[in-house]
C-alpha atoms as a PDB file:
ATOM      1  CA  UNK A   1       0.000   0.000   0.000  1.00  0.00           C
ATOM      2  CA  UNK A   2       1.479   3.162  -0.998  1.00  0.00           C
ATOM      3  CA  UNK A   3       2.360   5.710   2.171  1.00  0.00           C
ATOM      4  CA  UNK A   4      -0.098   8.679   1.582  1.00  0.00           C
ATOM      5  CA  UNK A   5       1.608  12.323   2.794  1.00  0.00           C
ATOM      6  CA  UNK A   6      -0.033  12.018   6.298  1.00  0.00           C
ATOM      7  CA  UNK A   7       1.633   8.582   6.961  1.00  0.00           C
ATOM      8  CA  UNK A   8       4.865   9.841   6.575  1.00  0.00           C
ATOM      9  CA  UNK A   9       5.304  11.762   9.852  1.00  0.00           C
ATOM     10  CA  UNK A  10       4.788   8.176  11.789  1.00  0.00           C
ATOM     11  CA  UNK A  11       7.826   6.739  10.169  1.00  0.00           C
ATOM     12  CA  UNK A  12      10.305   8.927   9.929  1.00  0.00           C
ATOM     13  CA  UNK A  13      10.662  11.455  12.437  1.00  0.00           C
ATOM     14  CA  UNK A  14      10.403  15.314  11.519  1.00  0.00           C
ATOM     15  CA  UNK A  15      13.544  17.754  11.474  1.00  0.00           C
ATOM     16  CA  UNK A  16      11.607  19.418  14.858  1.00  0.00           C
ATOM     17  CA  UNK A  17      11.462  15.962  16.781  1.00  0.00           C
ATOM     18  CA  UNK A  18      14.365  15.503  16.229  1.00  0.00           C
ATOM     19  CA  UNK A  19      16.012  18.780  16.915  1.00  0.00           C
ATOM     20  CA  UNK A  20      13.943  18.320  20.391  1.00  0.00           C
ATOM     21  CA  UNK A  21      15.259  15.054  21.129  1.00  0.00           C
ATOM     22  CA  UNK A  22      18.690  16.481  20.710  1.00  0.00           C
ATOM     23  CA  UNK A  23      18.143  19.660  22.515  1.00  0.00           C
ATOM     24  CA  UNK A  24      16.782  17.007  25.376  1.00  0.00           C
ATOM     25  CA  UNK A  25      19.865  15.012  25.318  1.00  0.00           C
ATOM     26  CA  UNK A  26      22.153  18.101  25.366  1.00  0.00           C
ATOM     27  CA  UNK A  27      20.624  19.750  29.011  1.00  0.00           C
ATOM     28  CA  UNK A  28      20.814  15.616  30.157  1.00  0.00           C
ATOM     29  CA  UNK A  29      24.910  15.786  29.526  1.00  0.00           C
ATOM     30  CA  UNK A  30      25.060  19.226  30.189  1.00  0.00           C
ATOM     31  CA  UNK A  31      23.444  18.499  33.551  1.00  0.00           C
ATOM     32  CA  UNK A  32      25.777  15.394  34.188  1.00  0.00           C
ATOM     33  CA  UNK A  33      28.687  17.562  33.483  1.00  0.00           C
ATOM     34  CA  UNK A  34      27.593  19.554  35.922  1.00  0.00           C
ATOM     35  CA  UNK A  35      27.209  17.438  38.690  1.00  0.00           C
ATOM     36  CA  UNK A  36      30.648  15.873  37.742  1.00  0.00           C
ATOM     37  CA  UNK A  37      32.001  18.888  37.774  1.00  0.00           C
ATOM     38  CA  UNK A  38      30.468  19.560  41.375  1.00  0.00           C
ATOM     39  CA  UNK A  39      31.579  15.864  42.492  1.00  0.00           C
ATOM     40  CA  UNK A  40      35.404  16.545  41.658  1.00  0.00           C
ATOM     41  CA  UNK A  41      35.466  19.915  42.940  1.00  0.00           C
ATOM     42  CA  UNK A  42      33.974  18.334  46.594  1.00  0.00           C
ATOM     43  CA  UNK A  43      36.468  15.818  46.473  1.00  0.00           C
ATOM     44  CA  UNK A  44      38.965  17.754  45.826  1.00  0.00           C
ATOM     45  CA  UNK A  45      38.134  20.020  49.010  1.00  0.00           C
ATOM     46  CA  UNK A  46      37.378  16.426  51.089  1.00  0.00           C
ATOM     47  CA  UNK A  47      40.406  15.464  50.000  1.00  0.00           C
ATOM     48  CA  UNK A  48      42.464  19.244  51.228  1.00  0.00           C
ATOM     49  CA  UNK A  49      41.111  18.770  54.218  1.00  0.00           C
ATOM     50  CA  UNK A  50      42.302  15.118  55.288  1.00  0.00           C
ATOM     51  CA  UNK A  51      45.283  16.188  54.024  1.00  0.00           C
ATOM     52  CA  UNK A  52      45.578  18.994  56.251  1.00  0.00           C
ATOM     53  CA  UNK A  53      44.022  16.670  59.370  1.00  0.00           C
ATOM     54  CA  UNK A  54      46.522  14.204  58.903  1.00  0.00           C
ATOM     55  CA  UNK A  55      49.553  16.689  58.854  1.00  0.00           C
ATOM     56  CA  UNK A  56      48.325  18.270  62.071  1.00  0.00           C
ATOM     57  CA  UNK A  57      47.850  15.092  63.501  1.00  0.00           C
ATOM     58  CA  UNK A  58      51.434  13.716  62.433  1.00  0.00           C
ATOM     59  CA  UNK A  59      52.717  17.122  63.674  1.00  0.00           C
ATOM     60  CA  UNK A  60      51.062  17.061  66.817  1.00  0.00           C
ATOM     61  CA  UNK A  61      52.188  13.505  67.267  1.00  0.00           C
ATOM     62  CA  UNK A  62      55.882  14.433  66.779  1.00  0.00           C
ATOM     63  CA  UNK A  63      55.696  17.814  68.920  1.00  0.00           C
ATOM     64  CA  UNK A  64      54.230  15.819  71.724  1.00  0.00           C
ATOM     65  CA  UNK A  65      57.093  13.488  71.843  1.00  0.00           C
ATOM     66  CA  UNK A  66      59.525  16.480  71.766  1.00  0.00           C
ATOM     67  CA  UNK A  67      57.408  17.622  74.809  1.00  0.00           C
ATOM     68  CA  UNK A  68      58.097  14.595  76.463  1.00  0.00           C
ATOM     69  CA  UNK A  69      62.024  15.639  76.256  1.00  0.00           C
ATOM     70  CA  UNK A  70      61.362  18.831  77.252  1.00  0.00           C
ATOM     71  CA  UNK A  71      59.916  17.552  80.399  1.00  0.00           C
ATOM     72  CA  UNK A  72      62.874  15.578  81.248  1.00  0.00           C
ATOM     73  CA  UNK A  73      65.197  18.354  80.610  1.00  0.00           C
ATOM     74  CA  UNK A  74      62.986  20.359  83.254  1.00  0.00           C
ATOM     75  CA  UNK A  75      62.437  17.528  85.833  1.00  0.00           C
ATOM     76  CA  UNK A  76      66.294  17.674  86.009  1.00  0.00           C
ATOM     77  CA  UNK A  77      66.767  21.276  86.360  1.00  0.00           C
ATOM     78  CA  UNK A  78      63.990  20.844  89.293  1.00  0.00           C
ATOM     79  CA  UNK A  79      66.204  17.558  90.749  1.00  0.00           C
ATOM     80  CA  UNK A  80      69.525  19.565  91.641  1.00  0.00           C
ATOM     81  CA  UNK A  81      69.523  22.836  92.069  1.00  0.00           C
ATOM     82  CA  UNK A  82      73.954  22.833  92.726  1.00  0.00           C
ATOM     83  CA  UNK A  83      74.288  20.374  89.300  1.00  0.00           C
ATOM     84  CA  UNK A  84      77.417  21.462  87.495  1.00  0.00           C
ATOM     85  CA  UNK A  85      75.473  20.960  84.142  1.00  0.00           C
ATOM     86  CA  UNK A  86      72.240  23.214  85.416  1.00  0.00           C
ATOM     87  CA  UNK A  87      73.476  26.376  83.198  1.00  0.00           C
ATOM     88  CA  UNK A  88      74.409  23.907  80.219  1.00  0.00           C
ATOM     89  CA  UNK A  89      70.975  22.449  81.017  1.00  0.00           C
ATOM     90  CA  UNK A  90      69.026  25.339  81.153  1.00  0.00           C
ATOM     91  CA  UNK A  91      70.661  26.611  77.636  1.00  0.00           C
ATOM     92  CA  UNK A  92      69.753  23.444  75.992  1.00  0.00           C
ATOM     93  CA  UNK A  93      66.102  23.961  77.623  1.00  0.00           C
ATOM     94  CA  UNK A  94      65.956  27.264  76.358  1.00  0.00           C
ATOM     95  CA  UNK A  95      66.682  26.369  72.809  1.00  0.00           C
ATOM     96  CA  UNK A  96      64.019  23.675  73.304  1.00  0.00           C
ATOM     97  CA  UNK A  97      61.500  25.679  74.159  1.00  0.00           C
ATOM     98  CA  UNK A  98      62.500  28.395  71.426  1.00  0.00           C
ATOM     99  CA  UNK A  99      61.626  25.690  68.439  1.00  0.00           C
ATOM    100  CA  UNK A 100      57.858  24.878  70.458  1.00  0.00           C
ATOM    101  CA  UNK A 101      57.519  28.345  70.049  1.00  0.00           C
ATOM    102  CA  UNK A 102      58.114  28.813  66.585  1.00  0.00           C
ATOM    103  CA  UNK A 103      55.835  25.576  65.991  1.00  0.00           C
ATOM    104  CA  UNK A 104      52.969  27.862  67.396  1.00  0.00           C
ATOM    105  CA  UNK A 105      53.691  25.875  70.539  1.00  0.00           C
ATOM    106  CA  UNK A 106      52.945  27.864  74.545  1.00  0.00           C
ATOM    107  CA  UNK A 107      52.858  26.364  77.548  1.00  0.00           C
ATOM    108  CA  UNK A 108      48.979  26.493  79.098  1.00  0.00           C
ATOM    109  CA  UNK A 109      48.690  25.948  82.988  1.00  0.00           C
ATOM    110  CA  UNK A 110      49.692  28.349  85.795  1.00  0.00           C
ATOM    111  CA  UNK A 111      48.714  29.488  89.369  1.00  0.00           C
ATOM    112  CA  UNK A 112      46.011  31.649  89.980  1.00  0.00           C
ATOM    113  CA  UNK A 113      44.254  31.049  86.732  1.00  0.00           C
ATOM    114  CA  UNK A 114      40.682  29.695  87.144  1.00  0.00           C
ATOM    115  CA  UNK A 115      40.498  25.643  86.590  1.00  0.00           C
ATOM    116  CA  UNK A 116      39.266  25.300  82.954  1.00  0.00           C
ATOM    117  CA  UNK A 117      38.257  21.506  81.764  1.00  0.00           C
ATOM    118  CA  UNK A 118      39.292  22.264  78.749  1.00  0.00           C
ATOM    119  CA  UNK A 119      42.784  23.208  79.365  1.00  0.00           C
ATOM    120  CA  UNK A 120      43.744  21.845  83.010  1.00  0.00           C
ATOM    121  CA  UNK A 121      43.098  18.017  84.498  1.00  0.00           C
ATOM    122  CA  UNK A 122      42.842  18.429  87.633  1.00  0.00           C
ATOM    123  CA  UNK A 123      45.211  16.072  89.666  1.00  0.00           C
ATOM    124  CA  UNK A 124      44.099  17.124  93.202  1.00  0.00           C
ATOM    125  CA  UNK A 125      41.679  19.194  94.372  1.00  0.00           C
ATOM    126  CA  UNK A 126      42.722  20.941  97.724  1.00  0.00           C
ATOM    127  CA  UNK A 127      40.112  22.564 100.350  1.00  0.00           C
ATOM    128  CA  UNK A 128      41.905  26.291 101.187  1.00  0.00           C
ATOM    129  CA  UNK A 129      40.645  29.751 102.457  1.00  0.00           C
ATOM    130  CA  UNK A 130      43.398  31.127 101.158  1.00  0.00           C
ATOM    131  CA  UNK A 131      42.274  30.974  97.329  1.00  0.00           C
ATOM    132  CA  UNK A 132      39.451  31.902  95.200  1.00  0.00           C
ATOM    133  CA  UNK A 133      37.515  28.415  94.658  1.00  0.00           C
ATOM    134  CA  UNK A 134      38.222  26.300  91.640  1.00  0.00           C
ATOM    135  CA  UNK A 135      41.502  28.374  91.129  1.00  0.00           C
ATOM    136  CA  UNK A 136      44.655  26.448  89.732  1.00  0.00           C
ATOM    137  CA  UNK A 137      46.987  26.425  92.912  1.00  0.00           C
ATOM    138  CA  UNK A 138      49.864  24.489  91.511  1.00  0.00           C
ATOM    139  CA  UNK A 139      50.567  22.834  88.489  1.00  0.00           C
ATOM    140  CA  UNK A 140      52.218  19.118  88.397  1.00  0.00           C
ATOM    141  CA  UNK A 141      53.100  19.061  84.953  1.00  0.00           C
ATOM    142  CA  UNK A 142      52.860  21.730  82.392  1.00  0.00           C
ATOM    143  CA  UNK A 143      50.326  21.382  79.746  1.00  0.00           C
ATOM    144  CA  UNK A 144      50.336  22.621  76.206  1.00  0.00           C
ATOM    145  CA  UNK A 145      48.641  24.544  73.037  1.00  0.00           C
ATOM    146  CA  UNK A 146      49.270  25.056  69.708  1.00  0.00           C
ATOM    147  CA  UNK A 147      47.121  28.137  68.920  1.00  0.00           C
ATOM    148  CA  UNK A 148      43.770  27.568  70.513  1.00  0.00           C
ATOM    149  CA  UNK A 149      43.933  23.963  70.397  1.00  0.00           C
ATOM    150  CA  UNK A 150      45.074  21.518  73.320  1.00  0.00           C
ATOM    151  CA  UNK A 151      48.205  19.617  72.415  1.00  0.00           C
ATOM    152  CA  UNK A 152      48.058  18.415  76.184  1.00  0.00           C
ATOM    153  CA  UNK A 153      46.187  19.702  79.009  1.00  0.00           C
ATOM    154  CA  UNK A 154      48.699  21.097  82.053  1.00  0.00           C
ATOM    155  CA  UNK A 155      47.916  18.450  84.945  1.00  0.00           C
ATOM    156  CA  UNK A 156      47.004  21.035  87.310  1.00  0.00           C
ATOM    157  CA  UNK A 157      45.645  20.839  91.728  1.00  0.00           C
ATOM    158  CA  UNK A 158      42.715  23.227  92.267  1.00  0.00           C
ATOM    159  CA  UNK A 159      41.818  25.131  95.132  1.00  0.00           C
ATOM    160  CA  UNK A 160      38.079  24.093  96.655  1.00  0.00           C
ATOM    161  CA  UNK A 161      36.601  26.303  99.554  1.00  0.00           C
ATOM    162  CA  UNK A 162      36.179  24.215 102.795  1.00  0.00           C
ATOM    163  CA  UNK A 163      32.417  22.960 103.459  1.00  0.00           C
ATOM    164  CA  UNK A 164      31.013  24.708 105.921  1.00  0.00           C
ATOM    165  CA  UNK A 165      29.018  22.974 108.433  1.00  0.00           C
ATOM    166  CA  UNK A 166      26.122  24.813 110.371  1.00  0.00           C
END
């Protein structure tokens, strides 16, 4: 049976279906692209930032241990106070504590501060008139900070005022 003009549009498809489908198809990969695009760029931040985590973490790691050294270098300075070495001591100390500080490194933890949580563990707690309550009276080992962050918190006893009874 011969295709009459009207029967020809079912079989073939026209120049504007097909321009449509195409147009269609083009926003689907231009939308794909897109969110891609969008995927990589998150990763590539996600990635950044356990990047940077894991060198802070590796960094704090290694400036704790130095910590650790510094603390033995102090608890002998604190040992002998008539030790022949003290002044050599006390340079090598000083040179210590120099390269915390240009790591962004400061001791946290002193008397008279009030007892933070955050910053101090409290070691003892001591009952006293002679202090403002929950002050830091002594510390027992220093504690310490890189910026605002706790490396270590200073190991601190706080001052409690006495119950009194009625």
């Amino acid at each position: 049976m011969p295709s009459s003009p009207g029967n020809d549009d079912r079989h073939e498809p026209s120049a504007d279906g097909e321009e449509r489908d195409l147009t269609a198809e083009l926003a689907q990969m231009e939308d794909r692209f897109k969110r891609a695009a969008a995927d990589l760029d998150n990763y590539r931040k996600r990635a950044a930032r356990d990047l940077e985590r894991l060198v802070r973490e590796r960094s704090d790691a290694a400036l704790l241990e130095w910590i650790e050294v510094v603390d033995g270098v102090d608890r002998a300075l604190a040992q002998k106070p008539d030790n022949p070495l003290r002044d050599g001591l006390r340079a090598v100390l000083d040179q210590m504590e120099a390269i915390l500080e240009r790591q962004g490194v400061h001791r946290i933890g002193a008397p008279g501060e009030p007892f933070d949580p955050t910053r101090h563990e409290a070691v003892e707690v001591r009952d006293t008139d002679d202090t403002p309550d929950r002050t830091v009276t002594d510390v027992v080992r220093s504690g310490y900070a890189r910026g605002d962050r706790v490396l270590r918190p200073a190991q601190v006893v706080v001052a409690r005022a006495p119950q009194r009874q009625t």
